[in-house]
Protein backbone atom coordinates (compact mmCIF):
# COMPACT_ATOMS: atom_id res chain seq x y z
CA UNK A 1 132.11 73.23 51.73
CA UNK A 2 132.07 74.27 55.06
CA UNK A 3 128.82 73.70 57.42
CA UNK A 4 126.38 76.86 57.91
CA UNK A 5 126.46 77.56 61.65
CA UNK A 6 122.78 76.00 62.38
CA UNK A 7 124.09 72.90 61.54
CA UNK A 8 127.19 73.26 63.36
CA UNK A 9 124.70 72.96 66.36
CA UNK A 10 125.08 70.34 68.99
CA UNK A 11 121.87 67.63 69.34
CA UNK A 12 119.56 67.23 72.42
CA UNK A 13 122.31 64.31 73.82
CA UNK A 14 125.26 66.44 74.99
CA UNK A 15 123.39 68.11 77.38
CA UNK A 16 126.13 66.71 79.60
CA UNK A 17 128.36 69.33 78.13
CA UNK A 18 126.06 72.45 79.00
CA UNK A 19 129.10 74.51 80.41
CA UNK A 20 131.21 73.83 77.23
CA UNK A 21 128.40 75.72 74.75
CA UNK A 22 125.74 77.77 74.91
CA UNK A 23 123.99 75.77 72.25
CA UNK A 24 124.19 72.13 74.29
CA UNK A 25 123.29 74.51 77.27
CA UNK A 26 120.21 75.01 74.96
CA UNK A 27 119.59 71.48 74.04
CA UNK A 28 119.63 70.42 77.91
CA UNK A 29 117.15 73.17 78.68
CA UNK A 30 115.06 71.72 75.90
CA UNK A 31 115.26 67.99 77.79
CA UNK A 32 114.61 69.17 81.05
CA UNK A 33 112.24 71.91 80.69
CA UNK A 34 109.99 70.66 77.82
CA UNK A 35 107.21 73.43 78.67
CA UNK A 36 109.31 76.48 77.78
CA UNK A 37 109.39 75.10 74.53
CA UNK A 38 106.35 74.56 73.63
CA UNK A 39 104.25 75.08 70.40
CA UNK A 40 101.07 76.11 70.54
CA UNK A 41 98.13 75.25 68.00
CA UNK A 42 96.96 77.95 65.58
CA UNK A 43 97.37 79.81 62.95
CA UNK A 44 100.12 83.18 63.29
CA UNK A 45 101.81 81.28 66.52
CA UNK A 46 105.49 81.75 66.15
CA UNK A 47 107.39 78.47 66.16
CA UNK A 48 110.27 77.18 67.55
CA UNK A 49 112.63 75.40 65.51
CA UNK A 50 113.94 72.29 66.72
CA UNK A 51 117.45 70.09 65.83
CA UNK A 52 118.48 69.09 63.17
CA UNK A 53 117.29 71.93 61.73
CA UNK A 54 118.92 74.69 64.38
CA UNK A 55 119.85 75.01 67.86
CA UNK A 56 119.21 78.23 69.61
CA UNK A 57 121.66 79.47 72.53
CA UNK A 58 121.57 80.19 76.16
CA UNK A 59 123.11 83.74 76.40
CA UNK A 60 122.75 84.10 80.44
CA UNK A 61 122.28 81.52 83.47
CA UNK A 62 122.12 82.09 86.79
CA UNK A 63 119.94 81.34 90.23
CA UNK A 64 117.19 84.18 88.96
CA UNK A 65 117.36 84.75 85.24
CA UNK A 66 117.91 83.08 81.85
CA UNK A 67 118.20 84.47 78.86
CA UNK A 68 117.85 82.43 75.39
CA UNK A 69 118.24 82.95 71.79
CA UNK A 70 115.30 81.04 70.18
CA UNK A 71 115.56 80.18 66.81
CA UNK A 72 111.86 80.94 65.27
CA UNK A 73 109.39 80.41 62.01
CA UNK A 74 107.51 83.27 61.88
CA UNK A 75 104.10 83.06 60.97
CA UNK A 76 104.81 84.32 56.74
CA UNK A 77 107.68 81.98 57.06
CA UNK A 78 110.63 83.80 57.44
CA UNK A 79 113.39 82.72 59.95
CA UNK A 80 114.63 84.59 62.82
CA UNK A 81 115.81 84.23 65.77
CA UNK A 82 114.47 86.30 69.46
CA UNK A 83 115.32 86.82 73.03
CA UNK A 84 113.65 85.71 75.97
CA UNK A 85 113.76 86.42 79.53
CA UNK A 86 112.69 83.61 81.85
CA UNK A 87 112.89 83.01 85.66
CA UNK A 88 115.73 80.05 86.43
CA UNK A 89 113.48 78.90 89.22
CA UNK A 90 109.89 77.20 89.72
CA UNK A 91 108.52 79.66 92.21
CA UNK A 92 106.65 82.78 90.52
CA UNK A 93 107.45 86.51 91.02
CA UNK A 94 104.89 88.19 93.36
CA UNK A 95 103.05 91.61 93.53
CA UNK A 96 101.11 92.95 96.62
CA UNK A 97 99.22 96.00 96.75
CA UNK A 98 99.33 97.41 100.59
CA UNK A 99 96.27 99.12 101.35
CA UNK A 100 95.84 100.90 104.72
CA UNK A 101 92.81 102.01 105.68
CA UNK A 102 91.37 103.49 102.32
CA UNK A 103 94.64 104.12 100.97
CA UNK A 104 97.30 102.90 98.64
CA UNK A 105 100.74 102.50 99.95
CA UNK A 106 103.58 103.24 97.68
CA UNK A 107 107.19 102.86 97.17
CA UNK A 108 109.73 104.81 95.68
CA UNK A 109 112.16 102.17 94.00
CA UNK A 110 115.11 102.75 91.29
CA UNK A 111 115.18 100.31 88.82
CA UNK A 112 118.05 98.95 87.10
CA UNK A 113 117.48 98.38 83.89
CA UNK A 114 115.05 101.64 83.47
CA UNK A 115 117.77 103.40 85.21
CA UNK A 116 114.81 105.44 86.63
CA UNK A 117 113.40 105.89 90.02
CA UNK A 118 109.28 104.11 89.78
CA UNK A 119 106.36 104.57 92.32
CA UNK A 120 104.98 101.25 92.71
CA UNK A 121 103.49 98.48 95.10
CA UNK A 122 105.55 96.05 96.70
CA UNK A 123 107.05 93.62 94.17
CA UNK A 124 109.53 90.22 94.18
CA UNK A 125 110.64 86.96 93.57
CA UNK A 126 109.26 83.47 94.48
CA UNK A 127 111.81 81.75 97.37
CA UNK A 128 111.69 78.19 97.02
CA UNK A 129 109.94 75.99 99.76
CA UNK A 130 107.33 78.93 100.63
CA UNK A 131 103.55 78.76 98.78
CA UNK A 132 102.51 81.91 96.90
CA UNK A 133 100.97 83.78 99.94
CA UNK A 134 103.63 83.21 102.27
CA UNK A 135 105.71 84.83 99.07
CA UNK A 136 103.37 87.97 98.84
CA UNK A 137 103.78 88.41 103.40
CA UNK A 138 107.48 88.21 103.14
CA UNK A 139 107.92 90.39 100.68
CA UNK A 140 105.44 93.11 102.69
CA UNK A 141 107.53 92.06 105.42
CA UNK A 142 111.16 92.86 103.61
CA UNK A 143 110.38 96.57 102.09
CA UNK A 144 108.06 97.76 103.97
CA UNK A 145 108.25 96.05 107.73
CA UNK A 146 104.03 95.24 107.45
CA UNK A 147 102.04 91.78 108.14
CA UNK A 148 99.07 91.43 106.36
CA UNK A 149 95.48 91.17 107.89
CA UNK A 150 94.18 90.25 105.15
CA UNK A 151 95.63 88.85 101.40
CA UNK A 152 93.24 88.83 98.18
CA UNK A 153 94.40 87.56 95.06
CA UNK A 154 93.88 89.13 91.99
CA UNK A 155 95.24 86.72 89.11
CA UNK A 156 98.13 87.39 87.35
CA UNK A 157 99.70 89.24 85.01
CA UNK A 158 102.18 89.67 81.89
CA UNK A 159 104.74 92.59 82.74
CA UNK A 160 106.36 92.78 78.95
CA UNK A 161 104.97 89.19 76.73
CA UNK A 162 107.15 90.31 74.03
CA UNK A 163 110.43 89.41 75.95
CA UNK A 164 109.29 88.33 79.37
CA UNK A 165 108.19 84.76 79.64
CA UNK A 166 107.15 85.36 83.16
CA UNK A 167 103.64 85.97 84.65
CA UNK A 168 103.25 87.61 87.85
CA UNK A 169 100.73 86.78 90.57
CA UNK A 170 98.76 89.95 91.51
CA UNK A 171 97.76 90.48 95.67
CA UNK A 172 96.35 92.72 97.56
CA UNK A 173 96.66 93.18 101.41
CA UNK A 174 95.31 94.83 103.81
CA UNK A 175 97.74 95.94 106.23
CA UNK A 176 97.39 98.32 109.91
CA UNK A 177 100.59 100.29 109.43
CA UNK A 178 104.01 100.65 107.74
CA UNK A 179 107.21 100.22 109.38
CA UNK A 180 110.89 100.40 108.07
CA UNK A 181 111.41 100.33 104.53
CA UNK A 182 114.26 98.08 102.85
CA UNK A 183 116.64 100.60 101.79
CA UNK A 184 118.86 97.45 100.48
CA UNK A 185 116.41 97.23 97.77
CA UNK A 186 116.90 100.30 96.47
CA UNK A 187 113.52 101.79 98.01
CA UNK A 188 114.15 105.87 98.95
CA UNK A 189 110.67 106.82 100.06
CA UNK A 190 107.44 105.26 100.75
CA UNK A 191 104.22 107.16 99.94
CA UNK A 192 100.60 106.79 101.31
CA UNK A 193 97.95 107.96 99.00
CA UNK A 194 94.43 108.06 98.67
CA UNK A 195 92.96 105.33 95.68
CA UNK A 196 91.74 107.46 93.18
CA UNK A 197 95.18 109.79 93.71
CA UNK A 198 96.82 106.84 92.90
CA UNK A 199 94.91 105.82 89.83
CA UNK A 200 95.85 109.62 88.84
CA UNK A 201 98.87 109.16 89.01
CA UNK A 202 98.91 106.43 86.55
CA UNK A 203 96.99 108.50 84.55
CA UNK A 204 99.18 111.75 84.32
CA UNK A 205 102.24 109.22 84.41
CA UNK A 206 103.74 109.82 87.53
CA UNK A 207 103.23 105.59 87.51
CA UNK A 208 104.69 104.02 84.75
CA UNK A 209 104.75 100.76 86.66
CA UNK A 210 102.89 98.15 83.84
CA UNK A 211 102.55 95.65 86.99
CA UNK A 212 101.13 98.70 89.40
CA UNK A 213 99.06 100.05 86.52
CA UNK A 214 97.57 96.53 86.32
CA UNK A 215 96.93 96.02 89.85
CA UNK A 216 95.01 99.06 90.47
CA UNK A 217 92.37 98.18 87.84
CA UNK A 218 92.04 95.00 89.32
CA UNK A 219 91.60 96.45 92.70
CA UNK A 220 88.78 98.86 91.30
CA UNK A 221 87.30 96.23 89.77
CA UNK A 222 87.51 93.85 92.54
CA UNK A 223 85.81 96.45 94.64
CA UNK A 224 88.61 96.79 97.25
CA UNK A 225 88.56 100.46 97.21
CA UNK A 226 86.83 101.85 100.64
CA UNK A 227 86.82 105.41 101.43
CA UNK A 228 88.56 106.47 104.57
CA UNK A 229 91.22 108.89 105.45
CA UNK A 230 94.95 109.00 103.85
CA UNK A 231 97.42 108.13 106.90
């Protein structure tokens, strides 16, 4: 009788063969990165099953993204098995809110997988060697040719928990002026707006942005917001 394929699965010790499978690509990511596969304490968590049970997969690998098939025990019981996005490296993805003067500075950006063109703040990945704030001013730097007077941080933040493993860290910055915008990454227009037009536009859904949506509450609440004119 032949073997079902979760037992067909390779164990933990041929993660020395990662490029031949995806599923001893798996059990290598489960040796050397124990935290992504963690289970937490609780009742309704969703597990992670482990070998000899089942072996999940590793779908996608490259310098920025990885992209696993997990298989889970749902909290009634039931088997299944889900997707999840995480970053391939160590340093987290940054947002940074550019506020000049009393106003919010946006960009005009299409995204990929939306397919759609999004007003939002300045957004990107980590680079290794550099801490989180030297992240957030390079990234200013890159789309929208601005140094930062000032950075505040504002936490962090789950863009999409359901596939995303990813948190972002939330900045603002207070910056004197705007300069050339990275056209490279896919930015068409930059936008200056006063803070409570911005926080309409999130309302009316001209910002659909979960990561800008996010950041301008924090703002609010963080009493950034000062009144002065829209440049």
């Amino acid at each position: 009788m032949p073997l079902s394929r979760s037992l067909l699965m390779l164990p933990a010790e041929v993660g020395d063969l990662m490029d031949h499978t995806p599923e001893s690509a798996y059990a290598h990511l489960r040796d050397t990165h124990p935290t992504w596969f963690l289970n937490p304490p609780g009742d309704g968590a969703i597990g992670i099953m482990r070998w000899p049970m089942t072996e999940g997969a590793v779908l996608h690998h490259d310098e920025e993204r990885v992209v696993l098939e997990d298989p889970v025990v749902l909290p009634g019981g039931q088997q299944a098995r889900r997707l999840r996005l995480l970053a391939a490296r160590p340093e987290p993805e940054v947002a940074v809110l550019p506020l000049l003067g009393g106003a919010v500075v946006l960009t005009e950006r299409f995204r990929h997988a939306a397919r759609t063109w999004q007003w939002e703040i300045v957004r990107g990945m980590g680079a290794e060697g550099l801490s989180d704030t030297d992240n957030a001013s390079r990234h200013l730097k890159d789309q929208l040719g601005a140094t930062p007077a000032e950075l505040v941080g504002l936490g962090e933040a789950h863009p999409d928990a359901g596939i995303l493993a990813d948190s972002v860290l939330l900045f603002a910055a207070r910056i004197d002026a705007v300069g050339d915008r990275a056209y490279g990454a896919g930015i068409r227009r930059v936008r200056t707006v006063a803070f409570d037009e911005a926080e309409q536009m999130a309302l009316t859904g001209q910002i659909t942005d979960a990561v800008t949506i996010s950041m301008l509450f924090r703002a609010r609440q963080a009493g950034l917001f000062e009144e002065g004119p829209v440049v």
